[in-house]
Protein backbone atom coordinates (compact mmCIF):
# COMPACT_ATOMS: atom_id res chain seq x y z
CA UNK A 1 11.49 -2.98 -3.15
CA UNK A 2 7.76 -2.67 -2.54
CA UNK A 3 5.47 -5.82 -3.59
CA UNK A 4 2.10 -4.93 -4.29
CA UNK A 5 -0.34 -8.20 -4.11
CA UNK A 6 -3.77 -9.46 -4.08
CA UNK A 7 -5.64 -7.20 -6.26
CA UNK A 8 -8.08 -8.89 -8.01
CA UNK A 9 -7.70 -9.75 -11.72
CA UNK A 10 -3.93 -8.69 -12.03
CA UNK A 11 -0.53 -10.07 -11.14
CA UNK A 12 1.50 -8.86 -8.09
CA UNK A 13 3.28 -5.92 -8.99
CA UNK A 14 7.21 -4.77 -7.68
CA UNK A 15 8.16 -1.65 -7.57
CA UNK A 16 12.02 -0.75 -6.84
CA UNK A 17 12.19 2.31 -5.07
CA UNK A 18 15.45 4.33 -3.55
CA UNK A 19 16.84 3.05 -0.14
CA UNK A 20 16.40 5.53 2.09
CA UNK A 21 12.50 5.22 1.39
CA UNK A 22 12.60 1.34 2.75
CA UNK A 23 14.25 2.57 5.92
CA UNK A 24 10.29 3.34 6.87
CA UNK A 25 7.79 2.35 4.55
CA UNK A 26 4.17 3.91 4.77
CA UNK A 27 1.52 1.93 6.42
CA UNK A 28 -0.77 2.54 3.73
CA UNK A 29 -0.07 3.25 -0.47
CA UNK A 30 -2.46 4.40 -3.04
CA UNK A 31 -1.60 4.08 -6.16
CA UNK A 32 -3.23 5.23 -9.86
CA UNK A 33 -4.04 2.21 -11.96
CA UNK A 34 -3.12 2.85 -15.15
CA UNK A 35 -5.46 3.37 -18.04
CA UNK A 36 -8.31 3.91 -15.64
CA UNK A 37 -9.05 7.03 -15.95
CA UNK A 38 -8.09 8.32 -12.19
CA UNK A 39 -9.07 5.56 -10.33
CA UNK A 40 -6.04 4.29 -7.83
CA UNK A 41 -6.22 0.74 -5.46
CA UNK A 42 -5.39 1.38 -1.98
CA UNK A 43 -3.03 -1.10 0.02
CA UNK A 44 -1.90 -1.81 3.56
CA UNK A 45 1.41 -2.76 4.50
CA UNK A 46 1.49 -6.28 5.12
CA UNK A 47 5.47 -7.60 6.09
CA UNK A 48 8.47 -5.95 5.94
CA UNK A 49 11.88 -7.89 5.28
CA UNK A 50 14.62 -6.10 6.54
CA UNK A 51 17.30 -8.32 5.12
CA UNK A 52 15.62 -8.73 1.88
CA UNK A 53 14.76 -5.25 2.28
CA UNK A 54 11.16 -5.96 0.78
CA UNK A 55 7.56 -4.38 1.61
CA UNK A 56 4.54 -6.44 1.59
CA UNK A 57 1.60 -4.07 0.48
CA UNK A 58 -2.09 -6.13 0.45
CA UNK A 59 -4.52 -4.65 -1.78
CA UNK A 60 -7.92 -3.58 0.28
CA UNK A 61 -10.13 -1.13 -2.08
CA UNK A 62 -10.10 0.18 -5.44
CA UNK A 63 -12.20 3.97 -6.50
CA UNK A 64 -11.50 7.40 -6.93
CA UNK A 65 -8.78 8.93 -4.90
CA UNK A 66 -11.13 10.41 -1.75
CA UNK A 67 -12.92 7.63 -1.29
CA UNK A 68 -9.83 5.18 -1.02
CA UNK A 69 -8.10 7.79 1.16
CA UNK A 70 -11.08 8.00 3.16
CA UNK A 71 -10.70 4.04 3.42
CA UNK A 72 -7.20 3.68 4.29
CA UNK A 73 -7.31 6.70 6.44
CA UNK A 74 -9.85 4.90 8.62
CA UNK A 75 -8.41 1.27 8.39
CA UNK A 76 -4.96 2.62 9.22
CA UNK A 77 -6.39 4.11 12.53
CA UNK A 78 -8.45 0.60 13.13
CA UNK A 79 -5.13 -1.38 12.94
CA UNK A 80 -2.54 1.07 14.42
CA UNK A 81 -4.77 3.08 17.21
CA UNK A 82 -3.03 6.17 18.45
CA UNK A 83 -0.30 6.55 16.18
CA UNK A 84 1.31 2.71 17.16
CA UNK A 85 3.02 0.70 14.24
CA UNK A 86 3.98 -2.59 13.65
């Protein structure tokens, strides 16, 4: 399961998704907020429970795809330099 959290004005969101895709979560989600109109919030992974088997995403930016990409492109380097994860 993948917990999306701290996006401003909305509840934390869970999303189930299959198994296999919890055996290595991406660093970094965007995701289209529905109804508007093509914008999509951008989160970093936060935690990862393996015995829950849980993902911890923390909102960081909301816009049109690029510029979020852009965004998480550039944190994701800033936090995991030269290809290193958590």
């Amino acid at each position: 399961m993948h917990q999306f959290r701290d996006r401003p004005d909305t509840e934390d969101v869970e999303a189930l998704v299959p198994v296999e895709e919890l055996d290595r979560p991406r660093q970094v989600v965007a995701r289209e907020r529905e109804g508007a109109g093509g914008l999509v919030d951008g989160y970093i992974l936060q935690s990862l429970n393996g015995r829950s088997r849980t993902a911890v995403y923390t909102w960081v930016r909301t816009g049109d795809p690029g510029t979020v990409e852009q965004y998480l492109r550039e944190l994701s380097t800033e936090i995991y330099p030269q290809g290193k994860t958590r």
